[in-house]
N, C-alpha and C. Protein backbone atom coordinates (compact mmCIF):
# COMPACT_ATOMS: atom_id res chain seq x y z
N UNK A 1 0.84 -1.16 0.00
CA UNK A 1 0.00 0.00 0.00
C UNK A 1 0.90 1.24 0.00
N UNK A 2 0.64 2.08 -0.60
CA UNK A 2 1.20 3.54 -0.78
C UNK A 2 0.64 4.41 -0.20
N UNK A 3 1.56 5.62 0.29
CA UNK A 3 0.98 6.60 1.33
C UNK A 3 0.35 7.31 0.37
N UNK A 4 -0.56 8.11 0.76
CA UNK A 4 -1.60 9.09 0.54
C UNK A 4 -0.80 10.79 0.20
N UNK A 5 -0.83 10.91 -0.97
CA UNK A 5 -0.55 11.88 -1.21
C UNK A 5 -1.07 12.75 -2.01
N UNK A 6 -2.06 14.22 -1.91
CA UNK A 6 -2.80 15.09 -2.04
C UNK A 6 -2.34 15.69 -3.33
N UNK A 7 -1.50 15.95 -3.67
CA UNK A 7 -1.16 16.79 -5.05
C UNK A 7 -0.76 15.06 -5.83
N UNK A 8 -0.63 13.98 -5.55
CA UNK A 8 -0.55 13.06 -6.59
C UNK A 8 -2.19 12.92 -7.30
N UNK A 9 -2.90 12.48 -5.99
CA UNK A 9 -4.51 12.12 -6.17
C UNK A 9 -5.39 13.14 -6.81
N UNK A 10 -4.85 14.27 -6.35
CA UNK A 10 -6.37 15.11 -6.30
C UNK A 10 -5.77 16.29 -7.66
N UNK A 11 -4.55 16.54 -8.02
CA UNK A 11 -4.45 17.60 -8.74
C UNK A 11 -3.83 16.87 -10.03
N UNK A 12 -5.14 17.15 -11.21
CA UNK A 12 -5.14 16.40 -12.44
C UNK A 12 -4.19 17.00 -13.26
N UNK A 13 -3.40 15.98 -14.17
CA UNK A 13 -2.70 15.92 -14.79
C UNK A 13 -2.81 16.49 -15.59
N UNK A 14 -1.76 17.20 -16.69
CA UNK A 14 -2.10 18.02 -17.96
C UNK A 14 -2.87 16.76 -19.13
N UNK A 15 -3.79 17.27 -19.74
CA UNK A 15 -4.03 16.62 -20.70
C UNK A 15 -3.97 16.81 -21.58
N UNK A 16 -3.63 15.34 -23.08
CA UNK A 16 -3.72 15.78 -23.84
C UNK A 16 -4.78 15.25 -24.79
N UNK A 17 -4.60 15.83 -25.52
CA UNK A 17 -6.13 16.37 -26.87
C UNK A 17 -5.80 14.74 -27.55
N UNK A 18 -6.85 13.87 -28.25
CA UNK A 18 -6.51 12.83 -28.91
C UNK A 18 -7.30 12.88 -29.96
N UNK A 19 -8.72 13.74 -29.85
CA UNK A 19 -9.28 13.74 -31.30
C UNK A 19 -10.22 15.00 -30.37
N UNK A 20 -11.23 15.40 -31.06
CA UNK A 20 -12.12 16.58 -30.97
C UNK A 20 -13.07 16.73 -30.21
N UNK A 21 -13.04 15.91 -29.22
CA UNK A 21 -13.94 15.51 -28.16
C UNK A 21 -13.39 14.73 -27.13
N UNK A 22 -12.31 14.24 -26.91
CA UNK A 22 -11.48 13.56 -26.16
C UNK A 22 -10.32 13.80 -25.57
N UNK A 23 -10.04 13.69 -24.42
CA UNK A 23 -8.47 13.75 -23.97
C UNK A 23 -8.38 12.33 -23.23
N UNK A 24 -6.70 12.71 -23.19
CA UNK A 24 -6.19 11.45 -22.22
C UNK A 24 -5.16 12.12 -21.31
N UNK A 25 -5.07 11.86 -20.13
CA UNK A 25 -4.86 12.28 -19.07
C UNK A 25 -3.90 10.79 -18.53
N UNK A 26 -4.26 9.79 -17.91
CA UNK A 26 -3.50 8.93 -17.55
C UNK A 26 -3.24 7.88 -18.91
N UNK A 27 -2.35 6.85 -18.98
CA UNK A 27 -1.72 6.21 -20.33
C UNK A 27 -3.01 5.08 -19.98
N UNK A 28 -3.29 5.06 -21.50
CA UNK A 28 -4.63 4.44 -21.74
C UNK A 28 -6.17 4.45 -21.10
N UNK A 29 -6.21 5.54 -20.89
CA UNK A 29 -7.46 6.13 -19.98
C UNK A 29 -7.89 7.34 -20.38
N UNK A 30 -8.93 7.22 -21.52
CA UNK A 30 -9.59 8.57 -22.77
C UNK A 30 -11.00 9.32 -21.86
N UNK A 31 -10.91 10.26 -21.80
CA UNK A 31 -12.16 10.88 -21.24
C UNK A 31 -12.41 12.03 -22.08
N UNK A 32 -14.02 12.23 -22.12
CA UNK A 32 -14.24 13.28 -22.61
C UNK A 32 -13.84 14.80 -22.36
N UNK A 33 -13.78 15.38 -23.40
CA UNK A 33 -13.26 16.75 -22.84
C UNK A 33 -14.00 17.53 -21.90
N UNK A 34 -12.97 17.76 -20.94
CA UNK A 34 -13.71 18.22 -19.78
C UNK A 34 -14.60 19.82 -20.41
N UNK A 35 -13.85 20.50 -21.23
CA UNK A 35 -14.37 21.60 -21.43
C UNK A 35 -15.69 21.54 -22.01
N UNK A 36 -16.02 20.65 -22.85
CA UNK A 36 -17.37 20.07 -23.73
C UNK A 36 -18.07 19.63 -22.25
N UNK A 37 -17.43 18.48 -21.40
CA UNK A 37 -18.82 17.90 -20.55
C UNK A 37 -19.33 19.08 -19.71
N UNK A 38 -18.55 20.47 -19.44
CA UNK A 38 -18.84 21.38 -18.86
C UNK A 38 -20.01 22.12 -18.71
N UNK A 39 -20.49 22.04 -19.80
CA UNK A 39 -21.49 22.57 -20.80
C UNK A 39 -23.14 21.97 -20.21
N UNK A 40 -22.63 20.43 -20.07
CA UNK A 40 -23.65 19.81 -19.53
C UNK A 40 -24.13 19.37 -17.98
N UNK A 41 -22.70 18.79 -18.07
CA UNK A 41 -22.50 18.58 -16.09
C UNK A 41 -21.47 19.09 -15.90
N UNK A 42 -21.95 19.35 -13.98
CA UNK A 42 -20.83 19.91 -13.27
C UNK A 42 -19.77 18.78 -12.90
N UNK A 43 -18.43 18.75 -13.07
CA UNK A 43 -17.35 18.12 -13.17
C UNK A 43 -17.32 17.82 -11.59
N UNK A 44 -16.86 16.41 -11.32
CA UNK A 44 -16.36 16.36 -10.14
C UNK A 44 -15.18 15.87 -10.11
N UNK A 45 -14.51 16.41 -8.78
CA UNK A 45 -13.20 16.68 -8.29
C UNK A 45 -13.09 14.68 -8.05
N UNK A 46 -12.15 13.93 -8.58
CA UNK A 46 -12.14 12.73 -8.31
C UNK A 46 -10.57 12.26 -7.86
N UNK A 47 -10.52 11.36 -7.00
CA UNK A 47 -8.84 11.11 -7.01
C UNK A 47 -8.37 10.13 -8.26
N UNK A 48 -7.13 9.70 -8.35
CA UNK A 48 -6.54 9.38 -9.10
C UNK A 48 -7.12 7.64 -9.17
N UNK A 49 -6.78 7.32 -7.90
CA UNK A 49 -6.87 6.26 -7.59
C UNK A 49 -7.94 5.42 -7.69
N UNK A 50 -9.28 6.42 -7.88
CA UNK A 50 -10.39 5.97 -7.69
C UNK A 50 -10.79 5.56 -9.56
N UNK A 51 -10.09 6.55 -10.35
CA UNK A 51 -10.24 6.69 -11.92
C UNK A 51 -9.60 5.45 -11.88
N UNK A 52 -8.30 4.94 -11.78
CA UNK A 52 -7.92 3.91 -12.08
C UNK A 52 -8.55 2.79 -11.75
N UNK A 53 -9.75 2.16 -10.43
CA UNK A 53 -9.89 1.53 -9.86
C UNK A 53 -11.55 1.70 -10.84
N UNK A 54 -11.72 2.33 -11.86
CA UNK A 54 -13.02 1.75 -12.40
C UNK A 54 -12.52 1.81 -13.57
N UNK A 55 -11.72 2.37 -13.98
CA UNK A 55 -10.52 1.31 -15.12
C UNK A 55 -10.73 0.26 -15.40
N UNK A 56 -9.88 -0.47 -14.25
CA UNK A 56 -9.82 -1.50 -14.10
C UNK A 56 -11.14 -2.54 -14.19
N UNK A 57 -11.69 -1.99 -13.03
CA UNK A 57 -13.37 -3.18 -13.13
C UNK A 57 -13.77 -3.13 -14.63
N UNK A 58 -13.72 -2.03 -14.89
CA UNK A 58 -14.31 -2.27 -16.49
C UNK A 58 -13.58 -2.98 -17.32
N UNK A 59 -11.96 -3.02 -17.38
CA UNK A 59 -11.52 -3.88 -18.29
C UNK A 59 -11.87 -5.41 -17.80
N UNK A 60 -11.84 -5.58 -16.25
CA UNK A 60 -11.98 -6.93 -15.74
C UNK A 60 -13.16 -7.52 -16.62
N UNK A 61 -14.63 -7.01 -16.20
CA UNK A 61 -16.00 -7.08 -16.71
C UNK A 61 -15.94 -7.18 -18.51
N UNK A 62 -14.94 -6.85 -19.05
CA UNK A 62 -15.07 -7.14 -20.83
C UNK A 62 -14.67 -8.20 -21.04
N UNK A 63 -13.39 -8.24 -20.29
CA UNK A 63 -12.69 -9.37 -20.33
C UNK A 63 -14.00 -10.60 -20.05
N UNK A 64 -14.36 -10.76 -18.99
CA UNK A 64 -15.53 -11.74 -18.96
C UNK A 64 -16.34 -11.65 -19.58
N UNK A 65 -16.94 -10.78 -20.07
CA UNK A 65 -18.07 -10.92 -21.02
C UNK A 65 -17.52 -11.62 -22.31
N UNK A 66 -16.11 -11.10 -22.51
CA UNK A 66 -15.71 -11.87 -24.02
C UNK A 66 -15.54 -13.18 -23.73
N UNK A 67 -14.68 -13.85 -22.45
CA UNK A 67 -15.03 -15.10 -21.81
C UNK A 67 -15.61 -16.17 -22.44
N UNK A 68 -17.23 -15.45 -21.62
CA UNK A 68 -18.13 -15.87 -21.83
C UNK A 68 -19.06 -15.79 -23.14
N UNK A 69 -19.23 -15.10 -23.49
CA UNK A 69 -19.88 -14.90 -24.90
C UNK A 69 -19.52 -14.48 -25.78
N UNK A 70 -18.27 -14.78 -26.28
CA UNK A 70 -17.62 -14.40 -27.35
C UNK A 70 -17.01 -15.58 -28.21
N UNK A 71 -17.68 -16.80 -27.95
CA UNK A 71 -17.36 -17.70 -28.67
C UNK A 71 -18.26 -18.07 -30.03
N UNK A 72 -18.74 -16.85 -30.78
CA UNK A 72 -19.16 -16.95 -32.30
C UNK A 72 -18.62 -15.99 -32.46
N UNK A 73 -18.40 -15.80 -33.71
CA UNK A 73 -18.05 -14.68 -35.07
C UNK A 73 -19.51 -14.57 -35.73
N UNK A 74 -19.20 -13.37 -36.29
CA UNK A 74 -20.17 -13.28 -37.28
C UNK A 74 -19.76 -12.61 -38.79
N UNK A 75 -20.35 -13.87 -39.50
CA UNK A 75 -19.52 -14.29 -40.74
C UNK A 75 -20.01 -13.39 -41.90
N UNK A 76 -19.76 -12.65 -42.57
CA UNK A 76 -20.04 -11.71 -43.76
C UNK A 76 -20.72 -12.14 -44.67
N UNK A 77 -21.51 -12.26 -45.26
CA UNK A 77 -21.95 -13.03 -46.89
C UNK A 77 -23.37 -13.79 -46.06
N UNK A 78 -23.73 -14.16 -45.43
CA UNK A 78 -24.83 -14.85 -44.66
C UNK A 78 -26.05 -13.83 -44.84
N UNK A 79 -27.11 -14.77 -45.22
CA UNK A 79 -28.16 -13.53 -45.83
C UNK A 79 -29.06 -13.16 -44.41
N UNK A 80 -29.78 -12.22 -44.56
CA UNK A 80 -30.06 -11.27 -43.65
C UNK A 80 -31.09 -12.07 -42.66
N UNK A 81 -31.54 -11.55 -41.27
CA UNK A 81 -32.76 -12.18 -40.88
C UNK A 81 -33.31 -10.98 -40.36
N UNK A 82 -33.18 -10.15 -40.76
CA UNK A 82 -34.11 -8.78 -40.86
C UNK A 82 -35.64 -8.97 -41.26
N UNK A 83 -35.84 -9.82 -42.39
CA UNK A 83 -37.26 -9.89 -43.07
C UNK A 83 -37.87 -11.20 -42.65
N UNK A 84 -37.66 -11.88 -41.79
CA UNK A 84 -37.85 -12.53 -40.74
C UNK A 84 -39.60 -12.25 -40.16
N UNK A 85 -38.70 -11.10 -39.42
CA UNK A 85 -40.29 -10.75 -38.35
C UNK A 85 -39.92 -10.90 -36.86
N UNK A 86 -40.14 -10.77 -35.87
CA UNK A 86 -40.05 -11.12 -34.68
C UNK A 86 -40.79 -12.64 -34.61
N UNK A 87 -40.06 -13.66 -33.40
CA UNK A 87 -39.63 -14.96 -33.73
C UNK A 87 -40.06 -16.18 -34.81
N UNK A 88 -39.64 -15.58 -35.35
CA UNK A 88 -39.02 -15.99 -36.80
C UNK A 88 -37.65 -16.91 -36.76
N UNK A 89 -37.10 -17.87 -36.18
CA UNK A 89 -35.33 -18.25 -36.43
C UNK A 89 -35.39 -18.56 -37.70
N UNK A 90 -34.12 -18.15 -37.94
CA UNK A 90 -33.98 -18.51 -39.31
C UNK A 90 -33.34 -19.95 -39.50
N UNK A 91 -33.28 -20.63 -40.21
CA UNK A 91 -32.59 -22.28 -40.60
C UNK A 91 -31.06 -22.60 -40.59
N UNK A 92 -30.82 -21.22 -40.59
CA UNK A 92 -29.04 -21.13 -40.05
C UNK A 92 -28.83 -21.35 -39.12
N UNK A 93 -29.66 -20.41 -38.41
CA UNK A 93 -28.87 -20.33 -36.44
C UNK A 93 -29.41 -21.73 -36.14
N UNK A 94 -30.74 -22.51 -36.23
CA UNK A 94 -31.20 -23.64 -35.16
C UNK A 94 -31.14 -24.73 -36.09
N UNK A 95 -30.14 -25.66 -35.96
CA UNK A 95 -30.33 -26.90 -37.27
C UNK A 95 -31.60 -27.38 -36.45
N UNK A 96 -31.82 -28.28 -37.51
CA UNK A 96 -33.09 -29.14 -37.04
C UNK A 96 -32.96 -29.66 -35.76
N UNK A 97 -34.22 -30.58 -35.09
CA UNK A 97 -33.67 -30.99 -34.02
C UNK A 97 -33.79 -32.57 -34.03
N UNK A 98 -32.88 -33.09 -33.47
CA UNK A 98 -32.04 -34.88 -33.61
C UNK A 98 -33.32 -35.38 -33.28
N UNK A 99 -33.21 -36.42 -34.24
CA UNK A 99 -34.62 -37.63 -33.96
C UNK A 99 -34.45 -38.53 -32.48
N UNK A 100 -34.94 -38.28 -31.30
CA UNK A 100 -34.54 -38.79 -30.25
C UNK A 100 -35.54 -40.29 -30.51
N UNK A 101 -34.69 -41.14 -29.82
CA UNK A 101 -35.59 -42.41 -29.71
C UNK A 101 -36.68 -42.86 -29.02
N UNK A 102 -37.46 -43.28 -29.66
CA UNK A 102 -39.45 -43.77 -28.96
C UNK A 102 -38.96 -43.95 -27.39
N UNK A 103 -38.38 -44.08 -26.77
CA UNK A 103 -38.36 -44.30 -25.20
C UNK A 103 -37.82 -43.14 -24.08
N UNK A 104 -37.13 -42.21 -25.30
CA UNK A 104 -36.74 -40.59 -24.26
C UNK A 104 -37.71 -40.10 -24.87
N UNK A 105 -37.95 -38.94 -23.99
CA UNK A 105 -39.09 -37.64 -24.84
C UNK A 105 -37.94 -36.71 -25.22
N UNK A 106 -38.66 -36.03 -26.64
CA UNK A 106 -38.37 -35.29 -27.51
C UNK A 106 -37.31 -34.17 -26.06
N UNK A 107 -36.23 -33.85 -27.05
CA UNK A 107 -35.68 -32.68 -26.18
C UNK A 107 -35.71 -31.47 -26.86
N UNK A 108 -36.28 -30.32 -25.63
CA UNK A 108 -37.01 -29.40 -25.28
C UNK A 108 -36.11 -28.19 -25.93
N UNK A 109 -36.77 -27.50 -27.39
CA UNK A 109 -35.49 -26.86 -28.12
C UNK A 109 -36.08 -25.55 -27.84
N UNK A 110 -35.45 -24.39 -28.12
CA UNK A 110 -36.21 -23.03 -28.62
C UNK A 110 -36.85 -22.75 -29.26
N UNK A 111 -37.45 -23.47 -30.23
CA UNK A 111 -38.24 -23.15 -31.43
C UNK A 111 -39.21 -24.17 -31.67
C-alpha cells in the first residue's frame, strides 16, 4: 500500500487532446473533454486512484463478457434475418432438431 498523497490524487494531470472531443490524461485512460462535458455537467473533483480503480473493473467485466460470450463470429456473406419478423429463427442459427428415440421424450429446443 502507498501513502496518501494530495497533489498526486487530487491535482489532475495536464491533458492531452486525442481527437475533438477527447483527452487522455493517464496512459490508456480517454475521457471526454472536460471543457465540452462542462457545458452539460458539473465536473467532479475525483482522485486518481479511484479513476484507475473503475478502469480496471471495467476492463476486468469485458474481459468476462468476451469469456463468456464471445465464442461466435459473425460471418459476412450470410443472408439477412431482418425480413424474418419477430420470432421468426432462421434455418441457419437452429439446425433441425435430432430424432430422439421412442423411449426418451423429444428434447425441449427453442423453437
Amino acid at each position: 500500500m502507498s501513502a496518501f498523497v494530495y497533489k498526486q490524487e487530487y491535482v489532475r494531470s495536464a491533458a492531452t487532446r486525442v481527437s475533438d472531443g477527447g483527452v487522455m490524461r493517464l496512459q490508456h485512460v480517454y475521457e471526454v473533454d472536460p471543457d465540452r462535458m462542462g457545458q452539460q455537467f458539473s465536473q467532479q473533483n475525483m482522485p486518481r486512484w479511484d479513476t484507475l480503480r473503475i478502469v480496471e473493473s471495467r476492463n476486468e467485466h469485458l474481459s468476462w463478457m468476451h469469456e463468456h460470450f464471445a465464442d461466435e463470429t459473425l460471418v459476412a456473406g450470410l443472408d439477412s434475418e431482418l425480413e424474418l419478423g419477430p420470432g421468426q429463427p432462421s434455418g441457419a442459427a437452429y439446425p433441425a432438431p435430432p430424432k430422439a428415440p421412442a423411449r426418451h421424450p423429444k428434447p425441449i429446443l427453442p423453437y
